[in-house]
C-alpha atoms as a PDB file:
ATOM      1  CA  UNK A   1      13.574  14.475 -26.843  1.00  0.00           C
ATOM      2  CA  UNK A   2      11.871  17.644 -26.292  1.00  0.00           C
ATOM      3  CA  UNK A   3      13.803  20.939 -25.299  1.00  0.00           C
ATOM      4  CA  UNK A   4      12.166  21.039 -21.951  1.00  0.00           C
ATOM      5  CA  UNK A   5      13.478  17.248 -20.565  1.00  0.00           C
ATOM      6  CA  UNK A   6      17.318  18.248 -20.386  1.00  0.00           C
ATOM      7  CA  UNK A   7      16.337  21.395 -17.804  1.00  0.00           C
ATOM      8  CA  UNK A   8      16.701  21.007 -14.472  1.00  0.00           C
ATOM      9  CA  UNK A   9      12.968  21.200 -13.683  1.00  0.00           C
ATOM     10  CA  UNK A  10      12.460  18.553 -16.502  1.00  0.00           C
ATOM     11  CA  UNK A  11      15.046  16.358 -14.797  1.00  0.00           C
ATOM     12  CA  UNK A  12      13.138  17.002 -11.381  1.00  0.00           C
ATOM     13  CA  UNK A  13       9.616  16.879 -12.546  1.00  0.00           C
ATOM     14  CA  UNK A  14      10.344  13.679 -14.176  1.00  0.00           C
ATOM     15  CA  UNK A  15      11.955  12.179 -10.922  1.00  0.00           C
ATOM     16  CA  UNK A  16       8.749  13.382  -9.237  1.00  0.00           C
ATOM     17  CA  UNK A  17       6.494  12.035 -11.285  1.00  0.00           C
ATOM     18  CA  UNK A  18       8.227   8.199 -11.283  1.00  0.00           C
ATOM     19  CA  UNK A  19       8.605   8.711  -7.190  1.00  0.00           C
ATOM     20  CA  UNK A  20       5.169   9.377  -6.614  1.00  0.00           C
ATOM     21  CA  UNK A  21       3.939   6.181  -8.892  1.00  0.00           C
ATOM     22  CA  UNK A  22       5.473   4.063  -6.167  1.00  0.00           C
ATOM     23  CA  UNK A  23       5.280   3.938  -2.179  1.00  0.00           C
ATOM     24  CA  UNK A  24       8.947   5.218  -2.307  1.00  0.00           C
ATOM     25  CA  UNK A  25       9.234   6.812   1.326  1.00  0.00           C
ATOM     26  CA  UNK A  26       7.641   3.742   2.307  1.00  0.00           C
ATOM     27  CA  UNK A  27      10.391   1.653   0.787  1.00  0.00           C
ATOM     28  CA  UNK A  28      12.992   3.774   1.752  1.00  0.00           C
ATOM     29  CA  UNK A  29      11.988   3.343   5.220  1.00  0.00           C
ATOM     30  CA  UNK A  30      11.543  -0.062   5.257  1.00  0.00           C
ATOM     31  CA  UNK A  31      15.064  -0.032   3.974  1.00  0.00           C
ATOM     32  CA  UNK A  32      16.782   1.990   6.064  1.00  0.00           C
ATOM     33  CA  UNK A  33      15.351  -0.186   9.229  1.00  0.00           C
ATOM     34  CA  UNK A  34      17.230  -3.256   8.104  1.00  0.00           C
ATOM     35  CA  UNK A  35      20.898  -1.596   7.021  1.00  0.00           C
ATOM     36  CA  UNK A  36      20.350   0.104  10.587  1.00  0.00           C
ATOM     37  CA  UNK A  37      19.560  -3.631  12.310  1.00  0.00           C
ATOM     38  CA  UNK A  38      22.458  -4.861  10.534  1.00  0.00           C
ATOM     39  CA  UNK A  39      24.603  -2.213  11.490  1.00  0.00           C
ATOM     40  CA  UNK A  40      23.891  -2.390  14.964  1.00  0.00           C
ATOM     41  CA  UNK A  41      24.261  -6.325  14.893  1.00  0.00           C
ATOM     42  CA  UNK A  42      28.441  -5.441  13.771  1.00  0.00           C
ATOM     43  CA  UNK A  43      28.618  -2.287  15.985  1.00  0.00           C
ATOM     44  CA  UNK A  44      31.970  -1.966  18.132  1.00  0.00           C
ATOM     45  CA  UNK A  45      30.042  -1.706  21.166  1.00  0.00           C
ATOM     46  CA  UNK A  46      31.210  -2.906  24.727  1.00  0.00           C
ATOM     47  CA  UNK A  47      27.740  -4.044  25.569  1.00  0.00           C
ATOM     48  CA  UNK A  48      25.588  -5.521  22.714  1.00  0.00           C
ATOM     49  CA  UNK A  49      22.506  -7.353  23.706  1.00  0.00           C
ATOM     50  CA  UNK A  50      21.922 -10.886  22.595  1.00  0.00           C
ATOM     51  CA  UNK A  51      18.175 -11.535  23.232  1.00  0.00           C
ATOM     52  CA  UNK A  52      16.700 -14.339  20.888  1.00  0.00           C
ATOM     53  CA  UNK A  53      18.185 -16.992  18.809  1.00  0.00           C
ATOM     54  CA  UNK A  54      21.505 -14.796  17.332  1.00  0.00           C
ATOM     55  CA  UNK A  55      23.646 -16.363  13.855  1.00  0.00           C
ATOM     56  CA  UNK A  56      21.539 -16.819  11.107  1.00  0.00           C
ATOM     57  CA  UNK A  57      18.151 -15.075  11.881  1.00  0.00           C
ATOM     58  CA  UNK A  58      19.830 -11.825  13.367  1.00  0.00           C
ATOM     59  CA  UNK A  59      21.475 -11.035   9.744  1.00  0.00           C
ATOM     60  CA  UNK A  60      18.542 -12.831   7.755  1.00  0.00           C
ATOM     61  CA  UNK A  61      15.522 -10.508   9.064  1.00  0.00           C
ATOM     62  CA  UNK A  62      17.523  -7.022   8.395  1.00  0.00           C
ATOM     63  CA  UNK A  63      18.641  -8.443   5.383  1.00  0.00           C
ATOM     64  CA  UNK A  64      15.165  -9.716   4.058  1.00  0.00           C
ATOM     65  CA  UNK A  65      13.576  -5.816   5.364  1.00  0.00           C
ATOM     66  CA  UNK A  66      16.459  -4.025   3.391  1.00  0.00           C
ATOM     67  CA  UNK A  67      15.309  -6.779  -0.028  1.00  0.00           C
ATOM     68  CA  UNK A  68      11.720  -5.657   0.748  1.00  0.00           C
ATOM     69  CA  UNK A  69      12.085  -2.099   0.782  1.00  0.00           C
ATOM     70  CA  UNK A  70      14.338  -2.344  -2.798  1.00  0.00           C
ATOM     71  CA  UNK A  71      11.785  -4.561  -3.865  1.00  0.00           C
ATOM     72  CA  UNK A  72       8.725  -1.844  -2.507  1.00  0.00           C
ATOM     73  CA  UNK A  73      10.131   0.466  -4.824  1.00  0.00           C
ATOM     74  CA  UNK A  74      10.546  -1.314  -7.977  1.00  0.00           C
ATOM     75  CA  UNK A  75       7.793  -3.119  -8.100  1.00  0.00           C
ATOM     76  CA  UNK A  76       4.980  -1.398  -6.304  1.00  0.00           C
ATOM     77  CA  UNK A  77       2.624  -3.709  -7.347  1.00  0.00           C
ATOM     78  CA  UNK A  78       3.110  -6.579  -4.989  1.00  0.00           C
ATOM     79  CA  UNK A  79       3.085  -3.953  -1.943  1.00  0.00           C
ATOM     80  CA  UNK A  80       0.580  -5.433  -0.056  1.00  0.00           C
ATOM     81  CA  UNK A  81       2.938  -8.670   0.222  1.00  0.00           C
ATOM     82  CA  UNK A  82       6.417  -6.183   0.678  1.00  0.00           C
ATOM     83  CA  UNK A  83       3.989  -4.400   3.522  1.00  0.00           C
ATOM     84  CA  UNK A  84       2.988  -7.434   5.409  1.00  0.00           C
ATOM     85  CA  UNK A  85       6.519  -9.541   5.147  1.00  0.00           C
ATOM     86  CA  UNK A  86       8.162  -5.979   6.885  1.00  0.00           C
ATOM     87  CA  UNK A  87       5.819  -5.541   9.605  1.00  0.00           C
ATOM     88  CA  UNK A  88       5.915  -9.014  10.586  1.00  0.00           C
ATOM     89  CA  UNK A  89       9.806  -8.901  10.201  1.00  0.00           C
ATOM     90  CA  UNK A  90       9.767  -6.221  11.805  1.00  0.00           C
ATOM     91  CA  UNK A  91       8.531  -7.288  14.702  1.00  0.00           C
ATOM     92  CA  UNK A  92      10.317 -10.295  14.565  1.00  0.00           C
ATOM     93  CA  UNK A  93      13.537  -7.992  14.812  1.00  0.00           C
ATOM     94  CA  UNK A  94      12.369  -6.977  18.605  1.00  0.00           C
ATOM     95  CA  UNK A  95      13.720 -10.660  19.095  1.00  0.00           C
ATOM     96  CA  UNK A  96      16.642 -11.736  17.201  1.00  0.00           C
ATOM     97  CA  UNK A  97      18.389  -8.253  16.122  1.00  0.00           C
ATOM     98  CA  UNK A  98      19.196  -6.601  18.988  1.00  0.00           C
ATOM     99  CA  UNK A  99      15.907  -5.256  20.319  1.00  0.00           C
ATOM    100  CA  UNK A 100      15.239  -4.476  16.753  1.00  0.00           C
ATOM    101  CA  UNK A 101      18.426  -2.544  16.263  1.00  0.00           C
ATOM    102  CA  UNK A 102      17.843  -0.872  19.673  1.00  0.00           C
ATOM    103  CA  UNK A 103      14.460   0.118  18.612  1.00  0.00           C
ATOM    104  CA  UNK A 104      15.128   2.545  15.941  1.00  0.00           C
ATOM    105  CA  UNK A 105      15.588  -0.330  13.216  1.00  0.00           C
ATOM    106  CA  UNK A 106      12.470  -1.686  14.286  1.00  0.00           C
ATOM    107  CA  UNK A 107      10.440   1.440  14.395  1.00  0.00           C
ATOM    108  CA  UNK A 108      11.280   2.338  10.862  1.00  0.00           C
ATOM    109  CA  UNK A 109       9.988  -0.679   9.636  1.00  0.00           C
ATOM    110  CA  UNK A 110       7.018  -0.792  10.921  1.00  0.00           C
ATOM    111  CA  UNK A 111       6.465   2.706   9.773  1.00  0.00           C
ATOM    112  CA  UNK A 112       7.572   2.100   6.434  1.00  0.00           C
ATOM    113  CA  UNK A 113       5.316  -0.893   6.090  1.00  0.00           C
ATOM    114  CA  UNK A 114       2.299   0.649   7.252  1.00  0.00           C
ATOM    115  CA  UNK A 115       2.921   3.277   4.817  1.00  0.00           C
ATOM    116  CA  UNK A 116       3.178   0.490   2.305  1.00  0.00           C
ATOM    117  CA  UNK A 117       0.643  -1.034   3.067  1.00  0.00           C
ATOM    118  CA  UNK A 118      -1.774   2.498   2.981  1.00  0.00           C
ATOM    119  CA  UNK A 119      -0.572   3.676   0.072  1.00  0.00           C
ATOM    120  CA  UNK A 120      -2.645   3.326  -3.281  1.00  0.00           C
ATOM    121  CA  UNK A 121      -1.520   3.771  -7.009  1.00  0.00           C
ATOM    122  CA  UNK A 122      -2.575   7.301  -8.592  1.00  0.00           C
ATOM    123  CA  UNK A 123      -5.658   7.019 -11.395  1.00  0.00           C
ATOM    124  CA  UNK A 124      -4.284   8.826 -14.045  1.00  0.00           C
ATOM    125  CA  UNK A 125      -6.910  11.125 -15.350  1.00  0.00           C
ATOM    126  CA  UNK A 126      -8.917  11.071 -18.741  1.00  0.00           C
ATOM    127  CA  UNK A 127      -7.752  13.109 -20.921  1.00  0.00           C
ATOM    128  CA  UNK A 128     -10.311  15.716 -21.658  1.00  0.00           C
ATOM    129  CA  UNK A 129     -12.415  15.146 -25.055  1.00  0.00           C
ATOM    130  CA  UNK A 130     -14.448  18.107 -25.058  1.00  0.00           C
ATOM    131  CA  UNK A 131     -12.647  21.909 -25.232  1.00  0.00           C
ATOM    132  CA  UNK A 132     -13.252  23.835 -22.261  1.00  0.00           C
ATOM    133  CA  UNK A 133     -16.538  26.019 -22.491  1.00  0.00           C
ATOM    134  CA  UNK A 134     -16.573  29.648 -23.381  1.00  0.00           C
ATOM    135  CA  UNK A 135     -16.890  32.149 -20.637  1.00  0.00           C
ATOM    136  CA  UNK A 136     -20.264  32.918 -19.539  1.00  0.00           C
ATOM    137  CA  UNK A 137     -22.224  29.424 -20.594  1.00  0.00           C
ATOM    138  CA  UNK A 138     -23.370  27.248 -18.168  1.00  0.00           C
ATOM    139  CA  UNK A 139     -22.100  23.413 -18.729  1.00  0.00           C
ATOM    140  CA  UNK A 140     -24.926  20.559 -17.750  1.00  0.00           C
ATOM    141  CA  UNK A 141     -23.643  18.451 -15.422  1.00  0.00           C
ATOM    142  CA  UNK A 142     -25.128  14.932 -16.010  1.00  0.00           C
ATOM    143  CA  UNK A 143     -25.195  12.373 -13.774  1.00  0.00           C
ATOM    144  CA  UNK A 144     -23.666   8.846 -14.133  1.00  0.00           C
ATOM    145  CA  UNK A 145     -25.834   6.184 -15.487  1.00  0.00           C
ATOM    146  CA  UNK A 146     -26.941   2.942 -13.501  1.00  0.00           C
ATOM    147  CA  UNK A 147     -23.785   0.589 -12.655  1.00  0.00           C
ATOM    148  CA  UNK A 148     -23.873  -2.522 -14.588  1.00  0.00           C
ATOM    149  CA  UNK A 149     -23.469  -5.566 -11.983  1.00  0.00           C
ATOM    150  CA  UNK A 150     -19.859  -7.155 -12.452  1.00  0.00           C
ATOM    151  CA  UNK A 151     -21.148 -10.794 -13.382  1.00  0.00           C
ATOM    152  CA  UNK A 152     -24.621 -11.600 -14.913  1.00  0.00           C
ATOM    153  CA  UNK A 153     -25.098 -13.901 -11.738  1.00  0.00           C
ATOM    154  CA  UNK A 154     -24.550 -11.339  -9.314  1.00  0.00           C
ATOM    155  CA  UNK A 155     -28.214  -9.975  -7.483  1.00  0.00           C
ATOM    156  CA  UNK A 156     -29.381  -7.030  -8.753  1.00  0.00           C
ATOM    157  CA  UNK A 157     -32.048  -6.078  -6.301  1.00  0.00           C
ATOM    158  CA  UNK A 158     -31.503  -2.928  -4.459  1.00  0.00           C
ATOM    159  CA  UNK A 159     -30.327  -2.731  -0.394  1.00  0.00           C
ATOM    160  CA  UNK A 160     -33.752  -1.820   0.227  1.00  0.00           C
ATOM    161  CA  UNK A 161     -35.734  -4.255  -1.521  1.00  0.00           C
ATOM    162  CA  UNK A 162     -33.591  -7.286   0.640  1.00  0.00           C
ATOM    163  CA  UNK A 163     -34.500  -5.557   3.889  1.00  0.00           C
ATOM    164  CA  UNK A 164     -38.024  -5.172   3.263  1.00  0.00           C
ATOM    165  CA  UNK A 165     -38.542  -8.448   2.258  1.00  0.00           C
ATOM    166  CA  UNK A 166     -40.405 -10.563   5.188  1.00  0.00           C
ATOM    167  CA  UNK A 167     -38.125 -13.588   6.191  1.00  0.00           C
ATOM    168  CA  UNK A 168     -39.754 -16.858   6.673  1.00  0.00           C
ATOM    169  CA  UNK A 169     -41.483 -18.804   4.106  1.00  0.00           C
ATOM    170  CA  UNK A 170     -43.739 -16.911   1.130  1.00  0.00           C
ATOM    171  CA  UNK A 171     -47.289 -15.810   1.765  1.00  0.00           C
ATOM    172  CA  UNK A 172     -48.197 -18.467  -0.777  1.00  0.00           C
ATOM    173  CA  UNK A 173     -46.730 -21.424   1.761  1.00  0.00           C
ATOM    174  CA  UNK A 174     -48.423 -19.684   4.443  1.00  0.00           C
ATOM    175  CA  UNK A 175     -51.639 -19.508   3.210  1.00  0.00           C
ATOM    176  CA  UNK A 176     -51.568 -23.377   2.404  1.00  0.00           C
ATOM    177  CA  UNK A 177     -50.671 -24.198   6.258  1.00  0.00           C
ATOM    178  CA  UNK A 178     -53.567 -22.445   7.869  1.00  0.00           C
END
């Protein structure tokens, strides 16, 4: 291990850089919404609201949100699937958990899934193969070459050529009708 990693700004700068690889504030979010539903569904309250179908599906939903927002963190890949599965549970909430744990549960969700659901991994940069130029020279800047369509079967004619193409049959079948 290098000196640096046992620091406190190692320590910190590695927890950064592992937090922002994942939608973490999403998943926290998303997390916090359902142990807030299922708190409220337990709550030593006089006056609880039962609106929906209550038993199973008032602790499954919170409990499924809390799963999704553990699962959001660890594996960030599937987060469009995490995102979806909490806003739609999260609406689902408004009816079986209390008014989605008096609306506070419910709002956190759905804020923590859209985050989800916007947030995109990081590119990680190239590293740099060329040194960095000396002071005082001028670097070319070249531009990219032509993009190489994806499959051989994909059109490679440009926007413009498709628009300014007549519709209708050729000029050849034309000619031959009249």
């Amino acid at each position: 291990m290098s000196p640096g990693q046992h620091t406190a700004a190692g320590v910190r700068a590695r927890w950064r850089r592992w937090r922002r690889a994942r939608p973490f504030t999403a998943g926290l979010l998303i997390a916090l919404g359902g142990a807030e539903m299922l708190v409220t569904l337990r709550a030593p309250l006089g006056v609880l609201l039962h609106v929906g179908p209550q038993g199973l599906a008032a602790y499954l939903v919170p409990a499924i949100l809390v799963i999704c927002g553990v699962l959001l963190i660890t594996t960030p890949q599937q987060r469009v699937f995490y995102a979806v599965l909490s806003l739609v549970l999260g609406l689902v909430s408004w009816l079986t958990s209390n008014l989605g744990g008096f609306l506070v549960g419910m709002l956190l969700a759905l804020v923590g899934g859209a985050l989800a659901f916007a947030w995109t991994p990081v590119k990680q940069r190239p590293a740099r193969a060329e040194a960095t130029p000396a002071a005082g020279t001028a670097v070319a800047a070249t531009a990219p070459g032509p993009r190489e369509p994806v499959d051989s079967s994909a059109p490679t004619e440009s926007l413009d050529a498709l628009l300014s193409a007549e519709p209708g049959p050729s000029r050849d079948a034309r000619a031959e009708r009249g």
